[in-house]
Structure formats: structure tokens, C-alpha cells
Protein backbone atom coordinates (compact mmCIF):
# COMPACT_ATOMS: atom_id res chain seq x y z
CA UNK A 1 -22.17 -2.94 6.20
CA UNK A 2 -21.90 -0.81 3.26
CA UNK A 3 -22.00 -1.95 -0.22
CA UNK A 4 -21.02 -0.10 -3.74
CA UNK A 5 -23.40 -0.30 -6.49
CA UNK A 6 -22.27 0.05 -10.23
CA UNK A 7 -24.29 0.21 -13.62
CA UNK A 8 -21.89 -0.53 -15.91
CA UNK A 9 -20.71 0.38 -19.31
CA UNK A 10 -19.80 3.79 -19.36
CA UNK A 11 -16.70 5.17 -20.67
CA UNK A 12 -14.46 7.49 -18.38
CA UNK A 13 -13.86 10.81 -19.36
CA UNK A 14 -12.07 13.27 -16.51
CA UNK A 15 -9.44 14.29 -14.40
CA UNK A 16 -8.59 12.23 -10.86
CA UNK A 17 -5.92 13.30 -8.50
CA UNK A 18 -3.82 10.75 -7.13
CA UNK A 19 -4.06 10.64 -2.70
CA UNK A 20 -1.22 10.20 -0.64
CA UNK A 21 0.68 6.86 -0.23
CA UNK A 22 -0.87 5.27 2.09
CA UNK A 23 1.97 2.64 2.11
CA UNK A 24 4.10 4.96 2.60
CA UNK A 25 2.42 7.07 5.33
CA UNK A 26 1.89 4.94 7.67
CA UNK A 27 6.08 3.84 7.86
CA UNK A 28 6.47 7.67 8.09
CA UNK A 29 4.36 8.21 10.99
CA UNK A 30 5.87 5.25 12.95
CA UNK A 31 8.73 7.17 12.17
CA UNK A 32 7.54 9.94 14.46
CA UNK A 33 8.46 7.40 17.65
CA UNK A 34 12.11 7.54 17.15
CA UNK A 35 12.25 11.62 18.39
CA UNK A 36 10.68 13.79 20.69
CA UNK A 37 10.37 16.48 18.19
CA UNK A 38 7.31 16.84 15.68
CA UNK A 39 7.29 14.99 12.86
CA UNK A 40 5.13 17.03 10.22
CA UNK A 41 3.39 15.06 6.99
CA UNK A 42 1.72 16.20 4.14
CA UNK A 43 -0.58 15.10 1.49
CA UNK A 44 -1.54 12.53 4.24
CA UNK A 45 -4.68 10.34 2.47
CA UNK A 46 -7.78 9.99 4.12
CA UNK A 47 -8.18 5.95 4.87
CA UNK A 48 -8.70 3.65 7.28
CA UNK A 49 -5.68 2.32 7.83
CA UNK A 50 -4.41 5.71 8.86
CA UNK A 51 -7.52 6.57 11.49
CA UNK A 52 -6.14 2.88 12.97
CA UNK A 53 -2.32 4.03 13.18
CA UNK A 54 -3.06 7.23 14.57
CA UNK A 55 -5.12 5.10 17.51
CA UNK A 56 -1.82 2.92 18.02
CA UNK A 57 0.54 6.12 18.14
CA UNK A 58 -1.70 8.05 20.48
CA UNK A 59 -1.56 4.76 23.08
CA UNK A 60 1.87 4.85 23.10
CA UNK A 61 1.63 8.21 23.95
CA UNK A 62 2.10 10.08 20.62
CA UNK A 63 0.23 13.44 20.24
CA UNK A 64 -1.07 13.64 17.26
CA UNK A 65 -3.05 16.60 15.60
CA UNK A 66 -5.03 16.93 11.85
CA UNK A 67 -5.69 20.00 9.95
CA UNK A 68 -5.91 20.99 6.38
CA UNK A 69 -8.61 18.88 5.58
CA UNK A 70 -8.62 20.36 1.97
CA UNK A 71 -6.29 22.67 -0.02
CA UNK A 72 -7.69 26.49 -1.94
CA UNK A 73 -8.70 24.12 -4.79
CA UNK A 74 -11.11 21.92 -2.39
CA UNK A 75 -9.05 18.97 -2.88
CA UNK A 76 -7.41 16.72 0.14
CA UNK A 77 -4.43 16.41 -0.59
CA UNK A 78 -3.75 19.28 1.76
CA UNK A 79 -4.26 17.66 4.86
CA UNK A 80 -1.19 17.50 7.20
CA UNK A 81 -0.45 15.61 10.89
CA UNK A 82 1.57 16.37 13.63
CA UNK A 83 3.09 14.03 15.14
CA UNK A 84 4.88 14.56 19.11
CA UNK A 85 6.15 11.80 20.82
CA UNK A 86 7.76 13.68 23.85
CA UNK A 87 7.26 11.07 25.98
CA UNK A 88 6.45 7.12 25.30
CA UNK A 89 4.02 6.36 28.08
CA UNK A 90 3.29 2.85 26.39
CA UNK A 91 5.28 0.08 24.75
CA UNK A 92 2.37 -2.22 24.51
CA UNK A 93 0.54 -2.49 20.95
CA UNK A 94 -2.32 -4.74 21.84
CA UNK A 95 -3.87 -6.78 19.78
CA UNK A 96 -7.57 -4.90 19.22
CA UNK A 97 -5.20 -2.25 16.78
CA UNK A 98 -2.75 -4.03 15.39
CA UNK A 99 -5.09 -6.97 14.26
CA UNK A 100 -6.30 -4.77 11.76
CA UNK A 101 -3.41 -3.57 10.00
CA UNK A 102 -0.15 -5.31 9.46
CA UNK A 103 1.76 -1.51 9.14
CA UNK A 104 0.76 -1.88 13.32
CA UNK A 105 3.72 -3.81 14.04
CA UNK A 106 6.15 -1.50 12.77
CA UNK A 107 6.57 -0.13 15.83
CA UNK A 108 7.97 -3.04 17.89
CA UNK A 109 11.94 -1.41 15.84
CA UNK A 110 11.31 1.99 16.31
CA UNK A 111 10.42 1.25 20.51
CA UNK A 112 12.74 -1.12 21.22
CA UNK A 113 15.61 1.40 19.23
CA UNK A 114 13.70 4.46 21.85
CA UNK A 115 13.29 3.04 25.21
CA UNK A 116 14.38 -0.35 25.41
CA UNK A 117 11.49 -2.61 25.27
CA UNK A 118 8.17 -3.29 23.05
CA UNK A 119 5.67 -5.70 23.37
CA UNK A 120 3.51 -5.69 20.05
CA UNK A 121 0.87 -8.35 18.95
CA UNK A 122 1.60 -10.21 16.30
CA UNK A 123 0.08 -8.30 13.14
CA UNK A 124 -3.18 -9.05 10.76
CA UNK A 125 -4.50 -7.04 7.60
CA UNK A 126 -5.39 -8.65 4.46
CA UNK A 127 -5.57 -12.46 4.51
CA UNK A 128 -3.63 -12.61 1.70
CA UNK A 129 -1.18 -15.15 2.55
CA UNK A 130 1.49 -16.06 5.03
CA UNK A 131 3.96 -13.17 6.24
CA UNK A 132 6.11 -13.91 8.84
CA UNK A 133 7.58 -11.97 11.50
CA UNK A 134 11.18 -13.60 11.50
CA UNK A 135 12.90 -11.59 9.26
CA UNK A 136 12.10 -8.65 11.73
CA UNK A 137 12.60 -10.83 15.06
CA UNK A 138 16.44 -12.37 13.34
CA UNK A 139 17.18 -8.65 12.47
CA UNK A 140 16.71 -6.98 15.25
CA UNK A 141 18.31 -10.09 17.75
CA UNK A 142 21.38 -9.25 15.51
CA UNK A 143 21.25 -6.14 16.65
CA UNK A 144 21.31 -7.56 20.57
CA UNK A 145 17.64 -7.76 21.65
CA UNK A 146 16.00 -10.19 23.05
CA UNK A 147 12.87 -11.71 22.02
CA UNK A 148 10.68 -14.11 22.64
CA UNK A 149 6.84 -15.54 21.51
CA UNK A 150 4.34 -15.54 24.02
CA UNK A 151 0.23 -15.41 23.77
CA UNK A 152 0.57 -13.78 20.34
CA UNK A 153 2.77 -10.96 21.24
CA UNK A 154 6.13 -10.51 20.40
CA UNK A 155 8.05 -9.17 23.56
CA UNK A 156 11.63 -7.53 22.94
CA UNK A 157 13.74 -6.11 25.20
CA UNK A 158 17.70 -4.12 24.49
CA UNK A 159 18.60 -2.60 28.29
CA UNK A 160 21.57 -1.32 26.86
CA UNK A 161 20.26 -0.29 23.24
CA UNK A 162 20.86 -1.63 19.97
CA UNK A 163 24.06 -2.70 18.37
CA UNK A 164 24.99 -1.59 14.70
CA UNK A 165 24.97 -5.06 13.05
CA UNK A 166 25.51 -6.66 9.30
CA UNK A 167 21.99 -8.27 8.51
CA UNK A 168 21.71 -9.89 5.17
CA UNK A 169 17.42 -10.57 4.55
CA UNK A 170 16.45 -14.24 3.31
CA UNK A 171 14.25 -12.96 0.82
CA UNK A 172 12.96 -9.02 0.34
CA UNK A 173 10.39 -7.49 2.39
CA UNK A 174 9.51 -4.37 2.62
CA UNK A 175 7.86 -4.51 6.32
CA UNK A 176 11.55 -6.25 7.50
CA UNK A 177 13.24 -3.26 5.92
CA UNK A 178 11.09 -0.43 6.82
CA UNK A 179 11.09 -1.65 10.56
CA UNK A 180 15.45 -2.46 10.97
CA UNK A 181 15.76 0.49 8.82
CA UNK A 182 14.02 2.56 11.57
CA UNK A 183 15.84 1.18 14.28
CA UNK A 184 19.31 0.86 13.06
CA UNK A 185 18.67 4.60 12.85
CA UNK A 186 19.36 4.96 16.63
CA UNK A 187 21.17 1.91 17.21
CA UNK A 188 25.01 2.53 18.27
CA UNK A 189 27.47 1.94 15.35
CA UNK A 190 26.84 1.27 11.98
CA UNK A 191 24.09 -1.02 10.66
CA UNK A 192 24.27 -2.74 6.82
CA UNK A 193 20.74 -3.78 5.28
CA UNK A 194 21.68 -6.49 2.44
CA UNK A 195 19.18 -7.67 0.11
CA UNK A 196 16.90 -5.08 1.48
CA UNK A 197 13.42 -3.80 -0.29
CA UNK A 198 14.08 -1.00 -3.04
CA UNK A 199 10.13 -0.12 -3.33
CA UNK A 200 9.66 3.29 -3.63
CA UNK A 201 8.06 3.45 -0.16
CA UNK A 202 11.12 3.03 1.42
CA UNK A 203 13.07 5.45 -0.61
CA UNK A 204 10.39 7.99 0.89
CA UNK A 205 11.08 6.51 4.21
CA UNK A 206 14.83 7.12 3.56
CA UNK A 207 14.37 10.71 2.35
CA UNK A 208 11.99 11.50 6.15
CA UNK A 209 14.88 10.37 8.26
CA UNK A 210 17.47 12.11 6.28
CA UNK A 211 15.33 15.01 7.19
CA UNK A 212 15.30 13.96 11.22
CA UNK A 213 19.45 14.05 11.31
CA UNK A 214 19.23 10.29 10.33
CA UNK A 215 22.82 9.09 8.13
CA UNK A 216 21.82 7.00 5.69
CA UNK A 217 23.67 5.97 2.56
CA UNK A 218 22.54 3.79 -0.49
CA UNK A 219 18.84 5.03 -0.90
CA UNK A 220 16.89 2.87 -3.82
CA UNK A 221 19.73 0.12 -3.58
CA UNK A 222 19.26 -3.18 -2.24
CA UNK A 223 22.19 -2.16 0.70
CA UNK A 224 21.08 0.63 2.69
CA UNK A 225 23.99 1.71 5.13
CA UNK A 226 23.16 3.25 8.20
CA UNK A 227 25.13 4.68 10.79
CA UNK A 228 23.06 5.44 14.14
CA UNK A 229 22.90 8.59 15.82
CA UNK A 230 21.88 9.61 19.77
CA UNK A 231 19.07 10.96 18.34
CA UNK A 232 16.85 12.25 15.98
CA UNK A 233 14.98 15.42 15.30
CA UNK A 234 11.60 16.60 14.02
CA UNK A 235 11.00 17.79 10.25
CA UNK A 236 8.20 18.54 7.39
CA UNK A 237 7.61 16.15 5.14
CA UNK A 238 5.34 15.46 2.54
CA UNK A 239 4.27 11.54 1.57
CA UNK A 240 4.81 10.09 -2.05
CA UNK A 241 2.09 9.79 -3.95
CA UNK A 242 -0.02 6.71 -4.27
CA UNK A 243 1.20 4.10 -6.91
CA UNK A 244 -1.11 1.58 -6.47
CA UNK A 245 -4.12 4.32 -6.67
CA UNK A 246 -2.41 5.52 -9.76
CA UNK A 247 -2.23 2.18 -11.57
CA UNK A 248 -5.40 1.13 -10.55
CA UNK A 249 -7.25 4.47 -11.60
CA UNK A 250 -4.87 3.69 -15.03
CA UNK A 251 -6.63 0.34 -15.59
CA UNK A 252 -10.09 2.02 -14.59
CA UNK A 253 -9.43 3.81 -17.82
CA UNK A 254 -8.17 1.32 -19.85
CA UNK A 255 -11.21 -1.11 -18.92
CA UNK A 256 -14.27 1.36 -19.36
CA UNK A 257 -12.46 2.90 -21.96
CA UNK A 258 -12.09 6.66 -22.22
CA UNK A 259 -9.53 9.12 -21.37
CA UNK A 260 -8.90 10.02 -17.86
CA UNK A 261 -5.73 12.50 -16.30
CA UNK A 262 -4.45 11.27 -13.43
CA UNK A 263 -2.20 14.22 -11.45
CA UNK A 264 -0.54 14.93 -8.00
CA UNK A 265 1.79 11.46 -9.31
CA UNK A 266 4.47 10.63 -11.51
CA UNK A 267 4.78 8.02 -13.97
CA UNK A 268 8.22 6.48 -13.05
CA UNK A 269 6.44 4.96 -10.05
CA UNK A 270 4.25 3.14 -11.97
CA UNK A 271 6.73 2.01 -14.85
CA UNK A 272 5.94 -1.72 -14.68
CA UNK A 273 2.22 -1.06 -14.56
CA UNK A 274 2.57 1.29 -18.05
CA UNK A 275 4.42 -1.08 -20.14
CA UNK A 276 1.84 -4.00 -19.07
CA UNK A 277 -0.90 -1.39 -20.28
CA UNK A 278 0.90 -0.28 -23.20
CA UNK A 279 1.10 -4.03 -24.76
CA UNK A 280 -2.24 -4.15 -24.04
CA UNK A 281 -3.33 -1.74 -25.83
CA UNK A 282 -3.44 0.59 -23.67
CA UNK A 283 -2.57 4.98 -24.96
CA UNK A 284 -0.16 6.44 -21.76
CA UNK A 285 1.36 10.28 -22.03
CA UNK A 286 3.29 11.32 -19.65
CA UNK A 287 2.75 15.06 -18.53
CA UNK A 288 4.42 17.38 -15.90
CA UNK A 289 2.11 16.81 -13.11
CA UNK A 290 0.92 13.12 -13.78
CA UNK A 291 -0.06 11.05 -16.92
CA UNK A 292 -2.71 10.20 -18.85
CA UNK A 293 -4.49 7.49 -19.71
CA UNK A 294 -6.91 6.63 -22.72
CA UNK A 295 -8.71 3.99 -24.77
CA UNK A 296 -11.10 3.84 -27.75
CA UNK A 297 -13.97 2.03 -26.39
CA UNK A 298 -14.61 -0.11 -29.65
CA UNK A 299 -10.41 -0.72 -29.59
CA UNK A 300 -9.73 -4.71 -28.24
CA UNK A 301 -7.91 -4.90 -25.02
CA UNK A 302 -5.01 -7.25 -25.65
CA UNK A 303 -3.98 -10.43 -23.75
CA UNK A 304 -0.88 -10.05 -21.31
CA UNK A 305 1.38 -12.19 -19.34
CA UNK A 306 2.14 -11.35 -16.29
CA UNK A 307 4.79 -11.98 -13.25
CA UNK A 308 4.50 -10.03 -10.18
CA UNK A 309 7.99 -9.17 -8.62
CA UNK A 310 9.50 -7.25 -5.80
CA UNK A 311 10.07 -3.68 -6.84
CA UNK A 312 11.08 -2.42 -10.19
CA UNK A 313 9.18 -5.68 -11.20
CA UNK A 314 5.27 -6.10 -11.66
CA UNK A 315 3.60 -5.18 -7.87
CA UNK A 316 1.51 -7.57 -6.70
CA UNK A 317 -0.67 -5.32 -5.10
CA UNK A 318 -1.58 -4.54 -8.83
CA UNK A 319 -1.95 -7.92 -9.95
CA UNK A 320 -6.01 -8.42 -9.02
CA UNK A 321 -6.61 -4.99 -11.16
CA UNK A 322 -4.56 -6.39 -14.09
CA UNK A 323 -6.44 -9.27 -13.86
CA UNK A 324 -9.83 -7.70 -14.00
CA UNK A 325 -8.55 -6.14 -16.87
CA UNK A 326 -7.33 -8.95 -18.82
CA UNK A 327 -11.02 -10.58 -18.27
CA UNK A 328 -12.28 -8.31 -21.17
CA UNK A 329 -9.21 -8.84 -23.27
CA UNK A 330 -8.50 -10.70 -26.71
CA UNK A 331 -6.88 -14.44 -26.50
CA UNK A 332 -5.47 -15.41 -23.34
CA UNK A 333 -3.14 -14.19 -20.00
CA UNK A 334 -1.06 -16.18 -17.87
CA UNK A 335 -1.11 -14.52 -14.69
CA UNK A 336 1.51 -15.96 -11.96
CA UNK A 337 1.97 -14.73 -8.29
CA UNK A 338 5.47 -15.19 -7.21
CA UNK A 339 4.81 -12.86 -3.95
CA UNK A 340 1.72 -13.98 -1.57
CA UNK A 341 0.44 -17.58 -1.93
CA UNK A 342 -2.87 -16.91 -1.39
CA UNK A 343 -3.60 -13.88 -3.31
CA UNK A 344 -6.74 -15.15 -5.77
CA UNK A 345 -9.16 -14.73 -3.41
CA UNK A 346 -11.22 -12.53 -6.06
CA UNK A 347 -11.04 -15.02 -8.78
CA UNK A 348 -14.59 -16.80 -7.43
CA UNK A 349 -16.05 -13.15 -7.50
CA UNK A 350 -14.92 -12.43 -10.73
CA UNK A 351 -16.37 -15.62 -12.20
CA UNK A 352 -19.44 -14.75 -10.88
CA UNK A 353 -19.69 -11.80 -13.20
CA UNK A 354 -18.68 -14.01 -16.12
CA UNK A 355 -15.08 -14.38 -16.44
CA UNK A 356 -13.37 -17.42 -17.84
CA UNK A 357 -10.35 -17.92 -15.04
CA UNK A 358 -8.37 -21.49 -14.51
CA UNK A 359 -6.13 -21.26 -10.85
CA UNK A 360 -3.39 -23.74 -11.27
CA UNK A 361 -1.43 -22.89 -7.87
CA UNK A 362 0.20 -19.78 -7.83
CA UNK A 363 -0.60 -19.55 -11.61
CA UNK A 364 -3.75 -18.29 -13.26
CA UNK A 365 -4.64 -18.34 -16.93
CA UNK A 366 -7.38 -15.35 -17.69
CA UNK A 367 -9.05 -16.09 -21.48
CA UNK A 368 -10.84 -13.33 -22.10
CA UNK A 369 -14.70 -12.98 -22.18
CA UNK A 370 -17.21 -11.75 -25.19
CA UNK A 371 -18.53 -9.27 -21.96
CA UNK A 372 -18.74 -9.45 -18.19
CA UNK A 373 -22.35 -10.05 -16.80
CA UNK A 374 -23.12 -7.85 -13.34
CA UNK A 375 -23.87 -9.44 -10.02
CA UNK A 376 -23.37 -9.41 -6.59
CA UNK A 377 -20.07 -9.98 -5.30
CA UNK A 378 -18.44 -10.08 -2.19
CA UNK A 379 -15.07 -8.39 -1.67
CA UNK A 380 -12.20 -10.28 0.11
CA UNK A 381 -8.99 -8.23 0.81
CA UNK A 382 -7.82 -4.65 -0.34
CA UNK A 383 -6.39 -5.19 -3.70
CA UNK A 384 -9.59 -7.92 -4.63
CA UNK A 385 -12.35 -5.32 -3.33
CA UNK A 386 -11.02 -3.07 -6.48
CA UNK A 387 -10.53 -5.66 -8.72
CA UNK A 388 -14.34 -5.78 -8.44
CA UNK A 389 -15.11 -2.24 -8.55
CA UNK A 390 -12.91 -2.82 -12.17
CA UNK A 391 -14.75 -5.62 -13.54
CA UNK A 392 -17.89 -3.96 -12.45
CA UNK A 393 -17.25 -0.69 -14.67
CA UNK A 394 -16.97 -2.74 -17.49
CA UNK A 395 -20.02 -5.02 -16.71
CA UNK A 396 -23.01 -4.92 -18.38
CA UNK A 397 -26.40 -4.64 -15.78
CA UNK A 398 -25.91 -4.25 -12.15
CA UNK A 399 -22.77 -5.29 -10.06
CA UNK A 400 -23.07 -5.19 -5.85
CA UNK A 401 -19.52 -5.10 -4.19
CA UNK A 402 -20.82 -6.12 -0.51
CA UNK A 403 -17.91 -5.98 2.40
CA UNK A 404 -16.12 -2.77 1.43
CA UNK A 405 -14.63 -1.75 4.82
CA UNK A 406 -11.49 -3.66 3.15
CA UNK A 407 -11.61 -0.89 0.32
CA UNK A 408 -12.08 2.13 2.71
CA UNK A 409 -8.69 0.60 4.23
CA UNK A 410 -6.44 2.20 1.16
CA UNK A 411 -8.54 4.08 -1.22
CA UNK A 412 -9.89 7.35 -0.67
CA UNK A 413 -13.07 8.48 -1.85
CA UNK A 414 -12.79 6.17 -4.83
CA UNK A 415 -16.68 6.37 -6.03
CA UNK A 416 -17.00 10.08 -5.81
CA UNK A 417 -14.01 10.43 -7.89
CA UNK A 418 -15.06 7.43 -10.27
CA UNK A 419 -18.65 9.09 -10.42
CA UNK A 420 -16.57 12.24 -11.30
CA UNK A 421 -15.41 11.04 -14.21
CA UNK A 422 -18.49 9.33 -15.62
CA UNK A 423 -19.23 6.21 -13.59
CA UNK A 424 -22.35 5.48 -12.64
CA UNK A 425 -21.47 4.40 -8.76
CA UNK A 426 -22.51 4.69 -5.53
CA UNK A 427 -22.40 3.89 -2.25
CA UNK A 428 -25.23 2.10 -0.48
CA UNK A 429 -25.02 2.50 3.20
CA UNK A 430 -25.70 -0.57 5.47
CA UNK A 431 -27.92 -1.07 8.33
């Protein structure tokens, strides 16, 4: 397996542009199963995760074809995908694809909404915590399917299509919404999402349907009202950019110290991330095509509480990178994970390279450190592997991130544009 090797110490000085969303790609190209027209993306990133979902489309009988691998300026955010499913000649997702990616099971809406019937494995990814199914499964029987559990699948069947229904969610999830939100979309009548997910994902999810003939009222609300239509048509579209890759190339900065403009993004979708970074310490301008980010290497990082929310609040796919950050700060942070219950996985790596870190369940106080110590270090999820990468930049000596197939999952390219900037990194292939 490959491993990333960092020297640390070295202030950032550079430009990085931000990749596609890759959260917010994959939703989009599920989309492409609701209409036998082409659905067309843009600014489509180059990670894992998406190689994986264009193997599950293409067995259900998607065609699916890549160009634009880079743009006049020899970037990538010019790729683009087409996706056609004419015909679905498969309403199995088995469990060798969808193991590896919980964005796999968002097809089991969009199929059963199509043709009727979907049998989809129940889904993996990060193991990160418990995320159940139900609130997809309760949905979608209120729309009159039928499910039922068996050997790890999840097999639904609507003969007679889906029914517009009034679904009010538990608690918010953005997988729940993403996936009724695609099926109401064909379902007959009208279909009310209460309590749904406001992240900006779905917003862009929103805006791709509007585009395929989809009506769909209350975008960025927590009641999305949508009334379904026969069908749907193809479009262009072009995917958001990437927050998380924006606020974690943000706290790159801010860590290493330096001064580092991050473009193709906006700063409103990283809002919660700037004002953490701003009582830190932390210099953000906004500018017309991005923002950037700065620190005077000899200026103190500050200590920060922090809460990680749904969407507007603190994301908690930001909350290991914060963390790394507030390892090398002044005083103290009290860290708490309302989200994912098992999301500290990378608190035992970062201890190895020195940090001071107490768990107390879904709490964890972060007093900073006089300077983190390089090692090797083993990453354990997505979010963690970075974390790593983080604490690593500001490390003094050597630091060894071994298990990185988790990082090539969501971040493109992220030690050539690091070593861009000033980092010494690099990539050590495996055996």
C-alpha cells in the first residue's frame, strides 16, 4: 500500500485550486438514473469514490463516458461525464461496490422511483460510526414500497410507482434527503421533505433536477416540496466546489503558517470553518474567485471550542482538521462531536506525534503542545487520513501516513498541490 511521507516545518506560500465536490458529485450522477437522457457534469474531481460510482452506474446499465481530463490552463477541473441511462438492465447493487462507499446506496430511490424494484446491499465507507438505513427504508414505504431485510440487501419493490407522501425525518441526514429527494422526483403527486438536510450538497442536487424538468420548491430550507413529474430530462451541469477541500487546504495554511489562495470556491460555503479560523488567529480575505488564507509563522495559534452541527453549523467532516490544528495552539479546546459517535479514530495517531488529547465520550479536550514530534502513523477513515497529513506539516522530523487509499477516496492530488505550495511531501508507493 502506499504511504505519504512529510518533513515538516515549512511554511506554505502558493496558490491551490479547489476540485469538484465530491459529495456532491456522486448524488448528481445517481441522479443520471431517473432519465433516459444524458446527464452532463462538470468540474467532476478525480477520486476514488467516483471511479467506484461510475462501476455501480455502468452495472445497472448506465453509459458513462470521461473527457476533458484538464482545462487550457492544465488544471482538472475541466473534466466532464456523460451519463446515459437509456435502458436499466440491472437493479441489483451488489455488495463488492457498494461496500466501499456509502454514496452506493443512493440508488436503491432513484430505481425503485424508475422501474419498480431495487435490490441494493446495505452500504459501507468510513467506519466512522453508526448510520442507519431507516430513515431511507420509512421514507420511501411512505411513499408505498415495499421493503424488506434479507442477507444484507435491502430489496424494494413499487409495481405501481411511488406515491407523493408527507415524510417528516427523525433527525437530519443528508443521505435520507438526497435519496427521497430523488425519488419523490418521479413519484405521482406531491411529496413534502420536513426536517430535511440544508447542506449545500443538496442545494446543488436541487439546482441538477431543476435543470432535468424536476418541480421543486424550498431549495436551502429544511422543507423541500416536490411535486413529481412522468419524467425527467437530460441537462449540463457543473458540480459545486469542494468545501471540505477548501477548509481543509484553509487549516493547511493556518497550521504551517504562510499565505496560500485557494480559488475555483467561494467562501460562504465554508462560513463556519472561517469564523473558527478567524478566533484562532487565523487572517481570511475573501476575493472574487476564492479566498485567502494566511498566518505569521512566529504568530500563536489560539485555542477554540468547537461543536460540530448539521449544516450552517460546524461540519463534522472538518472536525479531525480543526483538531489537528488546535494541537499546536495556545491554552486549551474542547472539541465535541454531536454527529458520528465514533469519529476520534485519529486521536491515537495524533498522540503519537505528540499531542496532548483527553476523549471523554463524544467530547475531546485538545491542550495544545510546545511542538508536534514526527512519526509513523496509520490513517483510519477519510477525514482522520488528513488530519494527519495536517499535523504532519507542522511536525518537526519525519511523519509516515501509512493506509492512504482512505485519502485517495475524496482528495485529489493533495501532495502535488501541497508540494506546490512549499511542502516537502511525497508519495511513497507500496509493494
Amino acid at each position: 500500500m502506499d504511504s505519504i511521507r512529510i518533513r515538516g516545518g515549512k511554511p506554505l506560500y502558493g496558490t491551490i485550486e479547489i476540485s469538484g465536490a465530491k459529495n456532491a458529485a456522486l448524488p448528481l450522477m445517481v441522479a443520471s438514473l431517473l432519465t433516459e437522457g444524458t446527464v452532463n457534469l462538470g468540474n467532476l474531481p478525480h477520486v476514488a469514490d467516483i471511479s467506484t460510482l461510475i462501476n455501480l452506474l455502468c452495472q445497472h446499465g448506465v453509459k458513462a463516458h470521461l473527457n476533458g481530463e484538464s482545462n487550457e490552463n492544465g488544471s482538472s477541473n475541466g473534466r466532464t461525464i456523460s451519463l446515459t441511462a437509456e435502458e436499466i438492465t440491472s437493479t441489483e447493487a451488489p455488495y463488492e461496490i457498494v461496500r466501499k462507499m456509502r454514496a452506493g446506496a443512493l440508488v436503491l430511490g432513484p430505481l425503485l422511483a424508475r422501474v419498480g424494484k431495487a435490490k441494493v446491499s446495505l452500504p459501507g465507507g468510513c467506519a466512522i460510526g453508526t448510520r442507519p438505513m431507516n430513515l431511507h427504508l420509512e421514507g420511501l414505504e411512505a411513499m408505498g414500497a415495499t421493503i424488506k431485510i434479507d442477507a444484507g440487501y435491502m430489496i424494494a419493490e413499487a409495481p405501481n410507482g411511488l406515491k407523493g407522501a408527507e415524510i417528516r425525518f427523525d433527525s437530519v441526514s443528508v443521505g435520507a434527503t438526497e435519496d427521497l429527494l430523488m425519488a419523490a422526483c418521479l413519484a405521482e403527486g406531491v411529496t413534502i421533505l420536513d426536517n430535511a438536510a440544508r447542506e449545500p450538497e443538496i442545494t446543488d442536487l436541487v439546482h441538477l433536477l431543476q435543470a432535468m424538468g424536476a418541480d421543486i420548491d424550498g431549495e436551502g430550507t429544511e422543507r423541500l416540496v416536490i411535486t413529481g413529474k412522468p419524467r425527467l430530462h437530460g441537462a449540463n451541469y457543473s458540480v459545486m466546489p469542494d468545501r471540505i477541500e477548501t477548509g481543509t487546504y484553509a487549516i493547511a495554511a493556518a497550521i504551517a503558517g504562510g499565505r496560500i489562495e485557494l480559488t475555483n470556491t467561494r467562501a460562504d460555503l465554508v462560513s463556519s470553518v472561517v469564523e473558527v479560523l478567524e478566533h484562532a488567529g487565523v487572517s481570511i480575505e475573501t476575493t472574487d474567485n476564492g479566498l485567502i488564507v494566511s498566518r505569521d509563522p512566529a504568530s500563536p495559534i489560539k485555542g477554540v471550542d468547537i461543536l460540530t452541527q448539521p449544516y450552517p453549523g460546524y461540519p463534522t467532516d472538518m472536525q479531525a482538521q480543526i483538531m489537528a490544528l488546535m494541537t499546536v495552539s495556545t491554552g486549551a479546546s474542547m472539541i465535541t462531536e454531536t454527529i458520528f459517535e465514533n469519529r476520534f479514530m485519529h486521536v491515537p495517531e495524533l498522540t503519537r506525534l505528540g499531542a496532548n488529547i483527553n476523549v471523554h465520550g463524544r467530547s475531546a479536550m485538545v491542550r495544545g503542545s510546545d511542538g508536534l514530534v514526527g512519526a509513523p502513523v496509520m490513517a483510519t477513515d477519510l477525514r482522520a487520513s488528513v488530519s494527519l497529513v495536517l499535523a504532519g506539516l507542522a511536525a518537526s522530523g519525519e511523519t509516515v501516513i501509512n493506509r492512504v487509499y482512505h485519502l485517495d477516496r475524496g482528495y485529489e492530488r493533495l501532495e502535488e498541490k501541497l508540494a506546490a505550495c512549499g511542502a516537502d511531501i511525497c508519495r511513497v508507493q507500496g509493494s
